[in-house]
Protein backbone atom coordinates (compact mmCIF):
# COMPACT_ATOMS: atom_id res chain seq x y z
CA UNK A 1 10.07 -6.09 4.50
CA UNK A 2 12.81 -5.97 7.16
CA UNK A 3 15.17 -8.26 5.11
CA UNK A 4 14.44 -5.66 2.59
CA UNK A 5 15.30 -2.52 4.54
CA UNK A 6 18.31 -4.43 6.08
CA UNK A 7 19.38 -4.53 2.35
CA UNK A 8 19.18 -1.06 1.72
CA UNK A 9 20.95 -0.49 4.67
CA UNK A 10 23.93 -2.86 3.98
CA UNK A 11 24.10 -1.36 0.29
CA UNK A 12 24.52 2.32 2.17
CA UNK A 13 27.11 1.34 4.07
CA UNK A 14 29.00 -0.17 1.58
CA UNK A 15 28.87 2.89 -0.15
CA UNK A 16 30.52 4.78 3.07
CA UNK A 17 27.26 5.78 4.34
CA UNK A 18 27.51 4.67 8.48
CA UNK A 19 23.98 3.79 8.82
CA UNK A 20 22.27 0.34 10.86
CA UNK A 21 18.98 -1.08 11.05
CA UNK A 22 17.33 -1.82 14.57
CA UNK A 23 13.88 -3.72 14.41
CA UNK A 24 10.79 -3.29 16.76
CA UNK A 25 7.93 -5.27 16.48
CA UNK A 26 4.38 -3.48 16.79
CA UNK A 27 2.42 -6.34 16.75
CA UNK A 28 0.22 -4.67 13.89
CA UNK A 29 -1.56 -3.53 16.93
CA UNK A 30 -1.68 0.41 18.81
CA UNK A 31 -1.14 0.02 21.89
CA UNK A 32 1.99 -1.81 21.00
CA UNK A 33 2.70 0.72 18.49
CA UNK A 34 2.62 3.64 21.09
CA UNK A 35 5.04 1.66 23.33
CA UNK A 36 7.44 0.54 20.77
CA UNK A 37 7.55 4.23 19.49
CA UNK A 38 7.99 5.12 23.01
CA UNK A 39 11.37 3.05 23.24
CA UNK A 40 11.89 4.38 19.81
CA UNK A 41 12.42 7.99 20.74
CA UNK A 42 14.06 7.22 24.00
CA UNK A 43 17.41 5.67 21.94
CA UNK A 44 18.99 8.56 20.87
CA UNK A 45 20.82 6.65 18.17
CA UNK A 46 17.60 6.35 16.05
CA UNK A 47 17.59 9.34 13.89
CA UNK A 48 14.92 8.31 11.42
CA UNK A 49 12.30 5.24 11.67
CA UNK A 50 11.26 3.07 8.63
CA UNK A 51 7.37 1.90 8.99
CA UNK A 52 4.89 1.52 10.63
CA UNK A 53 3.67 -0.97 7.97
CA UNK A 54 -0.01 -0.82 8.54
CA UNK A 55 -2.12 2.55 8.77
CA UNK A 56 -3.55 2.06 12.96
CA UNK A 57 0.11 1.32 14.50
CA UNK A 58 1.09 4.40 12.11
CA UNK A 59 -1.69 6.59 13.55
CA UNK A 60 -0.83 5.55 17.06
CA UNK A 61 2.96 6.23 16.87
CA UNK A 62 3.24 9.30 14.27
CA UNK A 63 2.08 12.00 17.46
CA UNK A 64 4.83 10.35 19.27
CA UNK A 65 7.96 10.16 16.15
CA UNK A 66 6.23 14.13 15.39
CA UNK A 67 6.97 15.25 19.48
CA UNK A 68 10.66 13.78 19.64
CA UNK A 69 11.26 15.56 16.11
CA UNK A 70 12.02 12.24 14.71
CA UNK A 71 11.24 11.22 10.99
CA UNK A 72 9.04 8.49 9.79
CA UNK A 73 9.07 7.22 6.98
CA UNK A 74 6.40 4.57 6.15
CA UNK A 75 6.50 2.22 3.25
CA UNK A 76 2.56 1.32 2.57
CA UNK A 77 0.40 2.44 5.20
CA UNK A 78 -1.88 4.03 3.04
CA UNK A 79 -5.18 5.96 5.22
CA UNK A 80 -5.73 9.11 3.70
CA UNK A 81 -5.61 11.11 7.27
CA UNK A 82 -2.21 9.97 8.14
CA UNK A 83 -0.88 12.94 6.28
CA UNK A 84 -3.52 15.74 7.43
CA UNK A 85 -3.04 15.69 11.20
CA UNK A 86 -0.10 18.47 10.82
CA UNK A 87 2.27 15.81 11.85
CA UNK A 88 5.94 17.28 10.13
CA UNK A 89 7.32 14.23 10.80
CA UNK A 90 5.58 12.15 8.57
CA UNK A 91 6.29 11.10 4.95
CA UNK A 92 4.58 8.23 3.05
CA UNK A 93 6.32 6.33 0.47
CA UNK A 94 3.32 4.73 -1.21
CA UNK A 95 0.09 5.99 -2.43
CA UNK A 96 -2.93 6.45 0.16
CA UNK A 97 -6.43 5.24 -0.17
CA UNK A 98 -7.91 7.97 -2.53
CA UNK A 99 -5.07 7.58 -5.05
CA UNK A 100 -5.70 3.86 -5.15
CA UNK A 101 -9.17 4.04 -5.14
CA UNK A 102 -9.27 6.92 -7.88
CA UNK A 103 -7.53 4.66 -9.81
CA UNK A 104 -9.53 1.36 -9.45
CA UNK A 105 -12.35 3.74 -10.46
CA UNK A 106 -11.36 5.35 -13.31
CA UNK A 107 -10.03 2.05 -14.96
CA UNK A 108 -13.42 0.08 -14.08
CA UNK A 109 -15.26 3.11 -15.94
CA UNK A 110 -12.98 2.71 -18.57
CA UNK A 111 -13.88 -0.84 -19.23
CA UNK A 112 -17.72 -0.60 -18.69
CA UNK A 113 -18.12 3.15 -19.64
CA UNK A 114 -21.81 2.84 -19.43
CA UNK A 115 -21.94 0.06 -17.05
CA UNK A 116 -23.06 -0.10 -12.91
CA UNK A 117 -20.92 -0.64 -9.90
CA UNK A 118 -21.31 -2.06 -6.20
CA UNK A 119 -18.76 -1.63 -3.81
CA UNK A 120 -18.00 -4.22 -1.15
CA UNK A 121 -15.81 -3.62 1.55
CA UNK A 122 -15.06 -5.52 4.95
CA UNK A 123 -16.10 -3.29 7.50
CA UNK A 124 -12.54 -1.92 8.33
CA UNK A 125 -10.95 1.35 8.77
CA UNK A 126 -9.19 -0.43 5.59
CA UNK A 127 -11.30 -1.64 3.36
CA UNK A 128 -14.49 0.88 4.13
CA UNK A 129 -12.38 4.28 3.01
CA UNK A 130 -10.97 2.59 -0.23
CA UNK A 131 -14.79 2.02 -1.12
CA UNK A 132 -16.06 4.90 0.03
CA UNK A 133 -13.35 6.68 -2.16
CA UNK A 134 -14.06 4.31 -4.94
CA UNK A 135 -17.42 5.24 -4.94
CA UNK A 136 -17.14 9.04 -4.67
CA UNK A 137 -14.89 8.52 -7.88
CA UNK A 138 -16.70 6.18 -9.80
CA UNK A 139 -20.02 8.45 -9.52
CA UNK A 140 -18.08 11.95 -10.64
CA UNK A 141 -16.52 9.89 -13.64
CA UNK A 142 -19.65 8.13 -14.42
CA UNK A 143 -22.64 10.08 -13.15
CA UNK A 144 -23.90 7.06 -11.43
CA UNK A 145 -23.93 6.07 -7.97
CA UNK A 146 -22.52 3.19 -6.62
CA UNK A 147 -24.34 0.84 -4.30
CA UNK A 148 -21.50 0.10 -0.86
CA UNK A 149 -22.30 -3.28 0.84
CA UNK A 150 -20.55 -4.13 3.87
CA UNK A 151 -19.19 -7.86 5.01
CA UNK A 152 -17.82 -8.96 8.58
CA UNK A 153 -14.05 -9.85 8.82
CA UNK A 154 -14.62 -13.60 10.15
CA UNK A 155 -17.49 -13.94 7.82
CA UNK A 156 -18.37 -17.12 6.48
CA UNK A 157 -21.41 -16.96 4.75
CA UNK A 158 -21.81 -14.75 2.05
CA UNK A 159 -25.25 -16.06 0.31
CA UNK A 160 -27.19 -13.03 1.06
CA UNK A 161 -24.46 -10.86 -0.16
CA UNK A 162 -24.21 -12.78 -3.25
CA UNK A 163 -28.22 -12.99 -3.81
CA UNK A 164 -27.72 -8.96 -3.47
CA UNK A 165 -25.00 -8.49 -5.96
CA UNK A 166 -26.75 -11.06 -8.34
CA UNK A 167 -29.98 -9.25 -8.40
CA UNK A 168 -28.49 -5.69 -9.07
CA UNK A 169 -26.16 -7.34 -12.26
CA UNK A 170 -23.52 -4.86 -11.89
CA UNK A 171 -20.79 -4.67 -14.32
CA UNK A 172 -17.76 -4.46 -11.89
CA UNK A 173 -17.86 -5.01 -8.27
CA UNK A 174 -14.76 -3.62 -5.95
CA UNK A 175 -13.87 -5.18 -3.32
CA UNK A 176 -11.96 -3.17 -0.04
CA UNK A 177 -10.60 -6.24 2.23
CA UNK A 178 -7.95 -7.92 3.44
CA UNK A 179 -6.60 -11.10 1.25
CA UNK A 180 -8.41 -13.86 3.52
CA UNK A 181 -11.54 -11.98 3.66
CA UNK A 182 -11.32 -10.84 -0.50
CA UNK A 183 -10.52 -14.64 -1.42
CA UNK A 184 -13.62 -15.83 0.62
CA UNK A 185 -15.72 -13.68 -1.14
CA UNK A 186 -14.48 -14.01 -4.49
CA UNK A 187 -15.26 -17.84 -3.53
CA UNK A 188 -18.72 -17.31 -3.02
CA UNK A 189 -19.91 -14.95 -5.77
CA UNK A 190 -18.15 -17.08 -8.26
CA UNK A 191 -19.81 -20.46 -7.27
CA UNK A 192 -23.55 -18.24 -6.88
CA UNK A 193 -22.99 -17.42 -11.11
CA UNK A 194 -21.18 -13.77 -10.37
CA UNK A 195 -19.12 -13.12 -13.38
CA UNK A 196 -18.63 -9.13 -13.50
CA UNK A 197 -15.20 -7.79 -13.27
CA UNK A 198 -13.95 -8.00 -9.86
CA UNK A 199 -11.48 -4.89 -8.70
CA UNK A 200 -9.71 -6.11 -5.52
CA UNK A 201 -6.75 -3.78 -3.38
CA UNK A 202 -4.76 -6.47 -3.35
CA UNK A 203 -2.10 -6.60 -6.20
CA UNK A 204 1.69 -6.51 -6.25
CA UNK A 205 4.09 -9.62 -5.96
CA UNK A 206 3.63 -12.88 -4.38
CA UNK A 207 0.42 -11.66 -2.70
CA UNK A 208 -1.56 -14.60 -1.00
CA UNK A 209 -4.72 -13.89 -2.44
CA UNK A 210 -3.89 -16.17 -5.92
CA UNK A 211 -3.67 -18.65 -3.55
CA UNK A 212 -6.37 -17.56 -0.81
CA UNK A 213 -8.92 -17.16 -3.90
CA UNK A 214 -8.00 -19.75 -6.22
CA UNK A 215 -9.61 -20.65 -9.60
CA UNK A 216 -12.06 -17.73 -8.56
CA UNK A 217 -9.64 -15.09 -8.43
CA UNK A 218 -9.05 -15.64 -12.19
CA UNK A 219 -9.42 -12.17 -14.18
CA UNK A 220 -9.26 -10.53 -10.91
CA UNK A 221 -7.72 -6.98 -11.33
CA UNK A 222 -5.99 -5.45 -8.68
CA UNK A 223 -4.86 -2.03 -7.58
CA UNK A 224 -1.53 -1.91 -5.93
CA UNK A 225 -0.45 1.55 -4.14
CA UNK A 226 3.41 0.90 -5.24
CA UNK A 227 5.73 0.76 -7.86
CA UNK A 228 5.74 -1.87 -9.96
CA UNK A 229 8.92 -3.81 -9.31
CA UNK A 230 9.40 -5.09 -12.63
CA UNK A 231 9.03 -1.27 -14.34
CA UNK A 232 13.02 -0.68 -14.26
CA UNK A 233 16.40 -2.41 -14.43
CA UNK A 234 17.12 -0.98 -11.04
CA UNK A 235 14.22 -2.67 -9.25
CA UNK A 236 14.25 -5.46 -11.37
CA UNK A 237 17.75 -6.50 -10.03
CA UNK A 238 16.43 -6.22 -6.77
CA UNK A 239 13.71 -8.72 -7.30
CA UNK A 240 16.14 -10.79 -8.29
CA UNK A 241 18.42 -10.19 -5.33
CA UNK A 242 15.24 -10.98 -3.19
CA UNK A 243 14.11 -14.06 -4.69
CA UNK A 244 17.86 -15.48 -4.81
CA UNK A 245 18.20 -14.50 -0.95
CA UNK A 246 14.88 -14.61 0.52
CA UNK A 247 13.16 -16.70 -1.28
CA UNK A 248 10.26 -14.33 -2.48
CA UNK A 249 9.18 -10.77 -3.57
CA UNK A 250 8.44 -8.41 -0.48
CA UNK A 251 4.94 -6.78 -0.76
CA UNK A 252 6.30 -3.15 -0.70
CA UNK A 253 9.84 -4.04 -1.64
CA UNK A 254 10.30 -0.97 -3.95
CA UNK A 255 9.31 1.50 -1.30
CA UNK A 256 11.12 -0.34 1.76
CA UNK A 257 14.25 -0.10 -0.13
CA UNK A 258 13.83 3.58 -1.12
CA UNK A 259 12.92 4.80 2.00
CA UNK A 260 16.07 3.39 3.46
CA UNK A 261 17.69 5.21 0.60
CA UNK A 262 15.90 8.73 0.90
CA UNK A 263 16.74 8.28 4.97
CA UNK A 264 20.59 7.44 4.18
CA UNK A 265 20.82 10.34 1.24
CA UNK A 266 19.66 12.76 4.26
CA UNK A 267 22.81 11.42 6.05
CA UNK A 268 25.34 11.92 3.12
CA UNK A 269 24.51 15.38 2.52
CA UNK A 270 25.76 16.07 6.22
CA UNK A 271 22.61 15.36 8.28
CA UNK A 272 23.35 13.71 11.27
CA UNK A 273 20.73 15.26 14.09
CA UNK A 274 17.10 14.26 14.09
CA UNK A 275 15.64 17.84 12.96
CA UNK A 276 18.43 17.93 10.51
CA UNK A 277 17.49 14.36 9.26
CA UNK A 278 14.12 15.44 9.17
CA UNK A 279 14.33 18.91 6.85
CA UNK A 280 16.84 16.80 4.45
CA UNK A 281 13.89 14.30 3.73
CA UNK A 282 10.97 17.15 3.38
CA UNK A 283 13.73 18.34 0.32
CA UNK A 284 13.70 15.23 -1.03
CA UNK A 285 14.25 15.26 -4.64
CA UNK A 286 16.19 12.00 -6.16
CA UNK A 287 15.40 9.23 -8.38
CA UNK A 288 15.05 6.05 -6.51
CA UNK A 289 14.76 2.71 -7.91
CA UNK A 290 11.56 2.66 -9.55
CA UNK A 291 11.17 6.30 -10.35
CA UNK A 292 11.30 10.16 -8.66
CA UNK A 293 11.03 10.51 -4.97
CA UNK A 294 9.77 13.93 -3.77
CA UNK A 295 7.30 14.90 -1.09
CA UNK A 296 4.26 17.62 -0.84
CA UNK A 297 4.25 19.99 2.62
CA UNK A 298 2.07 17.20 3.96
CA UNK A 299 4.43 14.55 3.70
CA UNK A 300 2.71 12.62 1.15
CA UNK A 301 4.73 11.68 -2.34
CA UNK A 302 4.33 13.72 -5.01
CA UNK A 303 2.56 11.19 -7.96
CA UNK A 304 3.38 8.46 -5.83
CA UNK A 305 2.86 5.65 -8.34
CA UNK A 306 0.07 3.17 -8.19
CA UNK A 307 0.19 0.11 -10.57
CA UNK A 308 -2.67 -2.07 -11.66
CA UNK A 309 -2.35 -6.09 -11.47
CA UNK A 310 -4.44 -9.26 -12.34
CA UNK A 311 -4.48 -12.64 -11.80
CA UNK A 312 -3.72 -14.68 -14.48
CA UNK A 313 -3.23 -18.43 -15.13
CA UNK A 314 -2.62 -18.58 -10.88
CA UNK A 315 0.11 -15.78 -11.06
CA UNK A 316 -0.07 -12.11 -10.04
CA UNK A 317 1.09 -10.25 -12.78
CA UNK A 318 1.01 -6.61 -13.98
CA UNK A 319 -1.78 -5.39 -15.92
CA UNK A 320 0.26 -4.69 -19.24
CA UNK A 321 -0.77 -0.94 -20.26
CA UNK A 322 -2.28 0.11 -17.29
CA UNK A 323 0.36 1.36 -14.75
CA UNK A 324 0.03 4.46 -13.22
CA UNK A 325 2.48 6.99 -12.58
């Protein structure tokens, strides 16, 4: 993700635009969010901050960015709250946790209209919303309520879970979890005779749950709170720039890169303080690489696009038909 925004950034200035990239490191932990967000606002030369990446360093350090006056921008931290704390300072380039979720629902309904669902998430401020959403969905599209079962992360045995989910027969079974934790459990209901359709969170490029999973993630959908990368030329190209210089596809590529661009199209229209910076983003209206970039008085996108993946032959590729805008 850094290489990526370190891309965008070179790009701007090549285009005249005098902007530079300096990288913290959070630790994906909050404690060392609020310090490094700390530091952040000290350095005067910041005027807008790209991240955090996940949702609990984001939560820690937005109160902070939103007291300086200073703009963040995150790529993919994706909890629903994030956005309804009042923060002005806050703007979310991906879709949050009840988009995704909405979406997982309303395509599982749409394959087993009259079929069940259980829920399975891994006991996280991560994976517990996105099932809790899925559910809520799921039962207004469906009229019937889905059953939520809860793993540890660190878990190793699943064989009551899967006695559980082979005794109710459900039709599709979501799963809210990190990769390691998803392809462990994907492991064990496949090898206990569970063959409904698995919904995972986990799609986009060159995730690690093809591999974490293996033969059992086969025919795995998965929700991805992003663009698709391969849905224009424009993103396309960047793939390719990515693969040819880093060697893979960034998880969040798409919205890395545009946020960089939405931060350094604030600074070409004549923005240079941070509140200036700030009210130039909240206007946001331009087309970035994989579609339309505007934000709601909340600071989330408006129809930020979520795209729908599976796994097939031992690649992660998208779900043809089924993107979302």
């Amino acid at each position: 993700m850094l290489k990526t925004v370190e891309l965008a950034a070179a790009d701007a200035r090549a285009r005249g635009i005098d902007l530079h990239v300096k990288a913290f490191d959070d630790k994906e932990g909050e404690s060392v969010a609020a310090q490094v967000a700390a530091a952040i606002v000290s350095d005067q030369s910041v005027i807008a901050v790209v991240g955090h990446k996940n949702s609990g360093p984001s939560k820690a350090a937005a109160p902070i960015y939103a007291a300086a006056g200073l703009a963040q921008v995150t790529q993919c931290s994706t909890d629903n709250s994030l956005s309804r704390f009042g923060w002005r300072t806050f703007f979310r380039m991906c879709a949050d946790n009840e988009r995704q979720a909405a979406v997982a629902a309303e395509f599982a309904h749409s394959r087993a209209p009259r079929g069940s669902a259980i829920g399975i998430h891994d006991s996280t401020d991560y994976g517990r919303p996105l099932i809790e959403a899925f559910a809520k969905r799921f039962e207004e599209v469906s009229g019937r309520a889905v059953r939520v079962l809860g793993i540890q992360v660190g878990q190793e045995d699943f064989s009551e879970i899967v006695e559980v989910v082979r005794a109710a027969e459900p039709d599709v079974i979501d799963i809210g979890a990190t990769e390691i934790e998803d392809g462990k459990l994907m492991r064990a209901l496949r090898a206990g005779g569970v063959t409904a359709l698995a919904i995972g969170s986990e799609g986009g490029p060159d995730n690690p749950i093809v591999r974490l999973a293996g033969p059992a993630g086969e025919g795995m959908v998965h929700t991805y709170a992003g663009a698709d990368p391969t849905g224009t030329p424009e993103s396309e190209a960047l793939v390719r720039r990515c693969r040819a210089e880093f060697g893979e596809t960034p998880s969040y590529m798409v919205e890395c890169y545009d946020a960089v661009s939405v931060i350094a199209a604030a600074i070409e229209k004549g923005a240079s303080t941070r509140a200036e910076v700030r009210d130039a983003i909240a206007q946001t209206d331009m087309q970035g690489i994989a579609g339309r970039i505007r934000f709601d008085e909340h600071g989330d996108r408006i129809a930020a696009p979520v795209s729908l993946w599976t796994i097939r032959d031992g690649e992660m590729v998208p779900l043809e038909g089924a993107a979302r805008p």
